[in-house]
N, C-alpha and C. Protein backbone atom coordinates (compact mmCIF):
# COMPACT_ATOMS: atom_id res chain seq x y z
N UNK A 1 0.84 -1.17 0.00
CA UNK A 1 0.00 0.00 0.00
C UNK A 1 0.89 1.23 0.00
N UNK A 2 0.55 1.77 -0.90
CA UNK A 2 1.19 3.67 -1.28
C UNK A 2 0.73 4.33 -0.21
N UNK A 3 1.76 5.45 0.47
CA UNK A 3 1.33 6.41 1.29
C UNK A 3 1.58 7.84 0.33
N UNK A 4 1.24 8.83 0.71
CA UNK A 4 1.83 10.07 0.63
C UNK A 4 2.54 10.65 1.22
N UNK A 5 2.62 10.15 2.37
CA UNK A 5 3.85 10.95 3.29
C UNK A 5 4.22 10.16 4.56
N UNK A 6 4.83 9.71 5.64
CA UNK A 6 5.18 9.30 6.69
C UNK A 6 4.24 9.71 8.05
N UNK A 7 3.50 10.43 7.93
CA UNK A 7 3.25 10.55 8.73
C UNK A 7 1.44 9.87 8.42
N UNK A 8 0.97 9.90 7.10
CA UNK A 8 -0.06 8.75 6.51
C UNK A 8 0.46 7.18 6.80
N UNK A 9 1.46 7.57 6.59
CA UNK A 9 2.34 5.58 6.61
C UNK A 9 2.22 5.26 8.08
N UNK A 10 2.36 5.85 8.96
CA UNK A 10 2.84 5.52 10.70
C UNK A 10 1.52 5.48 10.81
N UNK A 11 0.62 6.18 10.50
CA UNK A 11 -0.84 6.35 11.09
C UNK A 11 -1.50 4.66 10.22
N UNK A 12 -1.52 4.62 9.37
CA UNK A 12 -2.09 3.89 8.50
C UNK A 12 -1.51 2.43 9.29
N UNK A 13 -0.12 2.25 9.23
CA UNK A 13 0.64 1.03 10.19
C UNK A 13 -0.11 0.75 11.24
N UNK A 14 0.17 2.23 11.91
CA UNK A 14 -0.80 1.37 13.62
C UNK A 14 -1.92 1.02 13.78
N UNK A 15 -3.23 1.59 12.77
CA UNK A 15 -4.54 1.41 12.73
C UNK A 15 -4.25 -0.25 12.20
N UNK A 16 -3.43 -0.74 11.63
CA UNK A 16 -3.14 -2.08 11.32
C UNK A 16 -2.93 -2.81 12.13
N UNK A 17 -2.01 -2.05 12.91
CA UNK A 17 -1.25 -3.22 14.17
C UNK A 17 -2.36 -3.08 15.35
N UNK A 18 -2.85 -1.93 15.39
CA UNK A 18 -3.94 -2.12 16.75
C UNK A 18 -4.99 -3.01 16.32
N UNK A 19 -5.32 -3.60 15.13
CA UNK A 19 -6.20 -4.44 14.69
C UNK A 19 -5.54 -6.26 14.61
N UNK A 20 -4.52 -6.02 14.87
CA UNK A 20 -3.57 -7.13 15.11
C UNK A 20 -3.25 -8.11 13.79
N UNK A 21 -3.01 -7.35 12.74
CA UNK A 21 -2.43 -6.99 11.66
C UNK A 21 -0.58 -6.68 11.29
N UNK A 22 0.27 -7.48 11.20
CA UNK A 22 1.68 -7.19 10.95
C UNK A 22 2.16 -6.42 10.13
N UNK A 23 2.21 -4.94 10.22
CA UNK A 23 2.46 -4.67 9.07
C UNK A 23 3.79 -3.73 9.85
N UNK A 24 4.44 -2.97 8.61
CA UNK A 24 5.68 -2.50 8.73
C UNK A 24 5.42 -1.40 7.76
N UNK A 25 6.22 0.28 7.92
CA UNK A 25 6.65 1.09 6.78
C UNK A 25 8.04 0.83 6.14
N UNK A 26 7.68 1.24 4.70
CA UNK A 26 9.14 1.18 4.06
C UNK A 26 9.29 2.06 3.52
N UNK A 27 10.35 2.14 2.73
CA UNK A 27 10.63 3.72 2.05
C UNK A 27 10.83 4.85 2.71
N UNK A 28 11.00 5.10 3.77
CA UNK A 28 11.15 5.62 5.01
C UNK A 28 12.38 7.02 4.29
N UNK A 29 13.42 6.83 3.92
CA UNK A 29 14.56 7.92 3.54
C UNK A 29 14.02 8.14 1.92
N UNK A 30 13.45 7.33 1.38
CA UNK A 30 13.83 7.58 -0.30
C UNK A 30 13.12 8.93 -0.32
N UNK A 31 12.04 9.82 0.02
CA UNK A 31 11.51 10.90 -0.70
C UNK A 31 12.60 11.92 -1.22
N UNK A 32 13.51 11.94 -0.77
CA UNK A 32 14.44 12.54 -1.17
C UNK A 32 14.87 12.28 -2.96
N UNK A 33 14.59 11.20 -3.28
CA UNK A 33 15.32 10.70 -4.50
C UNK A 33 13.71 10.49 -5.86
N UNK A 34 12.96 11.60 -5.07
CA UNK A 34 11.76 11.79 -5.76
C UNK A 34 12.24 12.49 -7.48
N UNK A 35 11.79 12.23 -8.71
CA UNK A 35 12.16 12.95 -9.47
C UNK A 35 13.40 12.17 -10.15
N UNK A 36 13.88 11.84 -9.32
CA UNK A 36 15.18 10.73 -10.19
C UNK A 36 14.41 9.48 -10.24
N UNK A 37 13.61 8.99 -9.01
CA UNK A 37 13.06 7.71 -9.16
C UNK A 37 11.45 8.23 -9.58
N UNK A 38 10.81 6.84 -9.87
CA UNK A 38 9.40 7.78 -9.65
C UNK A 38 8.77 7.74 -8.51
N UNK A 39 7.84 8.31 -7.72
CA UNK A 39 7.23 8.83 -6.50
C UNK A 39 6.00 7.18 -6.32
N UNK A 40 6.08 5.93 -6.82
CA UNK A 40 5.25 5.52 -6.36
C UNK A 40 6.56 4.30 -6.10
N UNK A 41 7.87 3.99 -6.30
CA UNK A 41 8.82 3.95 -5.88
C UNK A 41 9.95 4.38 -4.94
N UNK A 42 9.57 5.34 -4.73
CA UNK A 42 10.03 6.17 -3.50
C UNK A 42 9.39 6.33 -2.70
N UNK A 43 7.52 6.76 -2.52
CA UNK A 43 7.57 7.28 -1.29
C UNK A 43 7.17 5.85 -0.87
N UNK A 44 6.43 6.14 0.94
CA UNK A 44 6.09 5.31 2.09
C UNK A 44 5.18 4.38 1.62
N UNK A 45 5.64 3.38 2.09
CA UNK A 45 4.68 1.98 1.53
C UNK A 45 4.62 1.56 2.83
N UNK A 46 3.90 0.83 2.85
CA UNK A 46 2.92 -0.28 3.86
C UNK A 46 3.17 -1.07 3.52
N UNK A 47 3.91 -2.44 4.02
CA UNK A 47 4.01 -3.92 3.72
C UNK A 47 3.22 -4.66 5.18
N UNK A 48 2.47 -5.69 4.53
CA UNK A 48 1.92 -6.59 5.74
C UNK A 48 2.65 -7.72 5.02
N UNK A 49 2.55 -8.52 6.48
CA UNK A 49 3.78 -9.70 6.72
C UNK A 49 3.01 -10.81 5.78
N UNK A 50 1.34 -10.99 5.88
CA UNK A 50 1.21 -12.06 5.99
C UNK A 50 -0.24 -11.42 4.52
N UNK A 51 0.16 -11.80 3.61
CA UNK A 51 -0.59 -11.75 2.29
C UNK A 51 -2.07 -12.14 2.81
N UNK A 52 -2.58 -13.06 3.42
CA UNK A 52 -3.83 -13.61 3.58
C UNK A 52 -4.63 -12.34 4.54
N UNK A 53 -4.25 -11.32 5.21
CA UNK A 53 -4.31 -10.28 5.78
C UNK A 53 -4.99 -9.00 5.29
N UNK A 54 -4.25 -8.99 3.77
CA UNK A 54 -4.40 -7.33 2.20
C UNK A 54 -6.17 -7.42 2.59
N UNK A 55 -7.17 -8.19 2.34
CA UNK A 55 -7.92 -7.83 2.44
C UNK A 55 -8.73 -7.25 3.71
N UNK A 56 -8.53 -8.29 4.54
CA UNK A 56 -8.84 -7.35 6.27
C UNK A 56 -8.47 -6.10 6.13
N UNK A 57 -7.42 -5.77 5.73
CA UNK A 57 -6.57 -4.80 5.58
C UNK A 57 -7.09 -3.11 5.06
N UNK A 58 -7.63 -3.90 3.89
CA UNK A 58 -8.87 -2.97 3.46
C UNK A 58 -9.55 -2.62 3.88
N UNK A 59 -10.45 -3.55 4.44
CA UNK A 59 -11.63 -3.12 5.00
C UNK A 59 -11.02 -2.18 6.48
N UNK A 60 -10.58 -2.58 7.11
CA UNK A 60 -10.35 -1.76 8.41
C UNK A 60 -9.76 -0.36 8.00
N UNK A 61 -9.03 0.06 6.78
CA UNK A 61 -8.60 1.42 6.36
C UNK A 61 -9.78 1.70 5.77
N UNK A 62 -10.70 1.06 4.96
CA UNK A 62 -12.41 1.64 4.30
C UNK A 62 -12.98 2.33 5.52
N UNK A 63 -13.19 1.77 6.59
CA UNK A 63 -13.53 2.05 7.84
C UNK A 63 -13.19 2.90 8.22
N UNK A 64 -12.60 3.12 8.61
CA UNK A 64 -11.63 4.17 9.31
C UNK A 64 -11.58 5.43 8.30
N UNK A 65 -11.82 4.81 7.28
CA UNK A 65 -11.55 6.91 6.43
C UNK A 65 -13.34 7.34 6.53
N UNK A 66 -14.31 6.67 6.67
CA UNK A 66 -15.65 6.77 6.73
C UNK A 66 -15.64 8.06 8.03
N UNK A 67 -16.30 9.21 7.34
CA UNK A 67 -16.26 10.14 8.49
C UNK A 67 -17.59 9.69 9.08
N UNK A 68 -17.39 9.84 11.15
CA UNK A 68 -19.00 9.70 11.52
C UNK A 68 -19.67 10.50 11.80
N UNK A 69 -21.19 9.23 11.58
CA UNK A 69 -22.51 10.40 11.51
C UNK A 69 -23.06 10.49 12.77
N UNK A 70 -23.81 11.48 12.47
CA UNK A 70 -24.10 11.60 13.87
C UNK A 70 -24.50 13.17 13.84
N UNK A 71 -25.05 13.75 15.05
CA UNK A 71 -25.40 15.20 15.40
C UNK A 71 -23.95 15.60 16.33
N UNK A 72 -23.54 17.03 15.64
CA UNK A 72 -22.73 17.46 16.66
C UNK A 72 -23.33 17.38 17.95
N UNK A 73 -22.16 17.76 18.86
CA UNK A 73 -22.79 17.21 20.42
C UNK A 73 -22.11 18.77 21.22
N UNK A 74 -22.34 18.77 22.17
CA UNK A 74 -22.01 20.00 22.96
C UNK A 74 -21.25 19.19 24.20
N UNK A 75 -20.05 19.91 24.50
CA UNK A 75 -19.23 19.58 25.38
C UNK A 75 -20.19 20.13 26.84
N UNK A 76 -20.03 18.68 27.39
CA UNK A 76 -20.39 19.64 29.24
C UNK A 76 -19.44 20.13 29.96
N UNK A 77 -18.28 20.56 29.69
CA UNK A 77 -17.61 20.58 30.63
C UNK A 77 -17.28 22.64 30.24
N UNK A 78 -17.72 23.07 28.77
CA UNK A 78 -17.00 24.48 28.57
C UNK A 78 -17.94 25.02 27.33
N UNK A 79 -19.49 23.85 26.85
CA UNK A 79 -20.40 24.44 26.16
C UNK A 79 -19.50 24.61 24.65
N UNK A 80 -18.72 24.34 24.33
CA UNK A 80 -18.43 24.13 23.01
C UNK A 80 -19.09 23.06 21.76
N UNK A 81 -19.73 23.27 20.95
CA UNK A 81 -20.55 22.26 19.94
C UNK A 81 -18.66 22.23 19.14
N UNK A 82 -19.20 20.59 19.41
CA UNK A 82 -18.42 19.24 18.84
C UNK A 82 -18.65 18.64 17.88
N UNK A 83 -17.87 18.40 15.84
CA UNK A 83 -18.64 18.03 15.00
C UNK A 83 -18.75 16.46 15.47
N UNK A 84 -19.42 15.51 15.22
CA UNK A 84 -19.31 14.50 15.51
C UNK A 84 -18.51 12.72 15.48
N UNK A 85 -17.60 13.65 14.64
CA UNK A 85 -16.87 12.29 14.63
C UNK A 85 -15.08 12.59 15.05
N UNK A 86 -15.47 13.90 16.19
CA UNK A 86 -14.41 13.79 17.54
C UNK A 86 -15.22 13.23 18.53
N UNK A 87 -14.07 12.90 19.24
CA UNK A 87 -14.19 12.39 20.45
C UNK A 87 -14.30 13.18 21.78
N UNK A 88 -13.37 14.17 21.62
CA UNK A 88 -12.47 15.52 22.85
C UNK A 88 -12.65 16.43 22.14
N UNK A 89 -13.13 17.37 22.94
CA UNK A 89 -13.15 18.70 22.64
C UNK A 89 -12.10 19.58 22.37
N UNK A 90 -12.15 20.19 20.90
CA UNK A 90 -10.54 21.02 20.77
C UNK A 90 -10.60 21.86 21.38
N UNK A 91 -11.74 22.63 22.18
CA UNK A 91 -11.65 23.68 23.35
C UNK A 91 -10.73 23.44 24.28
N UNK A 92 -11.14 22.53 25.10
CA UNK A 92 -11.19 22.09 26.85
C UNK A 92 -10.26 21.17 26.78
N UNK A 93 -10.15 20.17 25.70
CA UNK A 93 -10.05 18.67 25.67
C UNK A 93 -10.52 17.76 26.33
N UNK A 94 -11.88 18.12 26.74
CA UNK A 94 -13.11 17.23 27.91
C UNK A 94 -13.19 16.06 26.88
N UNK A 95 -13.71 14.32 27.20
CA UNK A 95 -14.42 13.65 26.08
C UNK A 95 -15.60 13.86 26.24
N UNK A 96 -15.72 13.19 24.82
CA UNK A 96 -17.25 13.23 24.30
C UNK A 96 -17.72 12.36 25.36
N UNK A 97 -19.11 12.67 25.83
CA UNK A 97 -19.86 12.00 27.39
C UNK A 97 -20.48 10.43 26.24
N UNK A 98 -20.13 9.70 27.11
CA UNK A 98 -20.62 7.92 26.94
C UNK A 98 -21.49 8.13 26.26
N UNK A 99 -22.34 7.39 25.29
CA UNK A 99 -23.48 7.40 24.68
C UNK A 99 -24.28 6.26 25.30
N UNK A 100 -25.27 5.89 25.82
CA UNK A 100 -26.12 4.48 25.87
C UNK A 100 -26.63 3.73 24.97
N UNK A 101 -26.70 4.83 23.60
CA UNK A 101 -27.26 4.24 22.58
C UNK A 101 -26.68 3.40 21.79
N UNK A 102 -25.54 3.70 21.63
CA UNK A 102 -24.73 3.02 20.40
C UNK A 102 -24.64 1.31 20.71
């Protein structure tokens, strides 16, 4: 899997590994050699260990880019409206209060 930048690659890795998924970044120094090589050769790739995995794989990054729905919510702790698919308030940094529903 192609990244755009290292800091997509590290994020993209751990949402893998916290799903208990082996994966690793590569390409880590090449952006530099962008333009001599081509850029889907150079930049940050995603390798998982174990091929039978690529598709889980998918689905849990499909997931995860899905923004959620929901009604903004209002922080109790400083009255700030929250769009809904944070968690913590960029005000206060209070969390979002438990839901019962979900």
């Amino acid at each position: 899997m192609h990244c755009l930048n290292l800091v997509e690659a590290h994020h993209t890795a751990n949402l893998l590994r916290s799903a208990g998924i082996r994966a690793e970044v590569r390409n880590t120094f090449l952006a530099g050699a962008v333009g001599d090589i081509p850029f889907m050769e150079a930049g940050p790739q995603i390798w998982i260990d174990d091929r039978q995995d690529v598709e889980l794989a998918r689905t849990i990054l499909a997931e995860a880019s899905q923004v959620a729905s929901g009604p903004d919510w209002l922080c109790e702790a400083c009255g700030e409206t929250i769009e809904a698919q944070f968690a913590q308030c960029w005000h206060c940094g209070a969390m979002k209060p438990f839901s019962h529903d979900a």
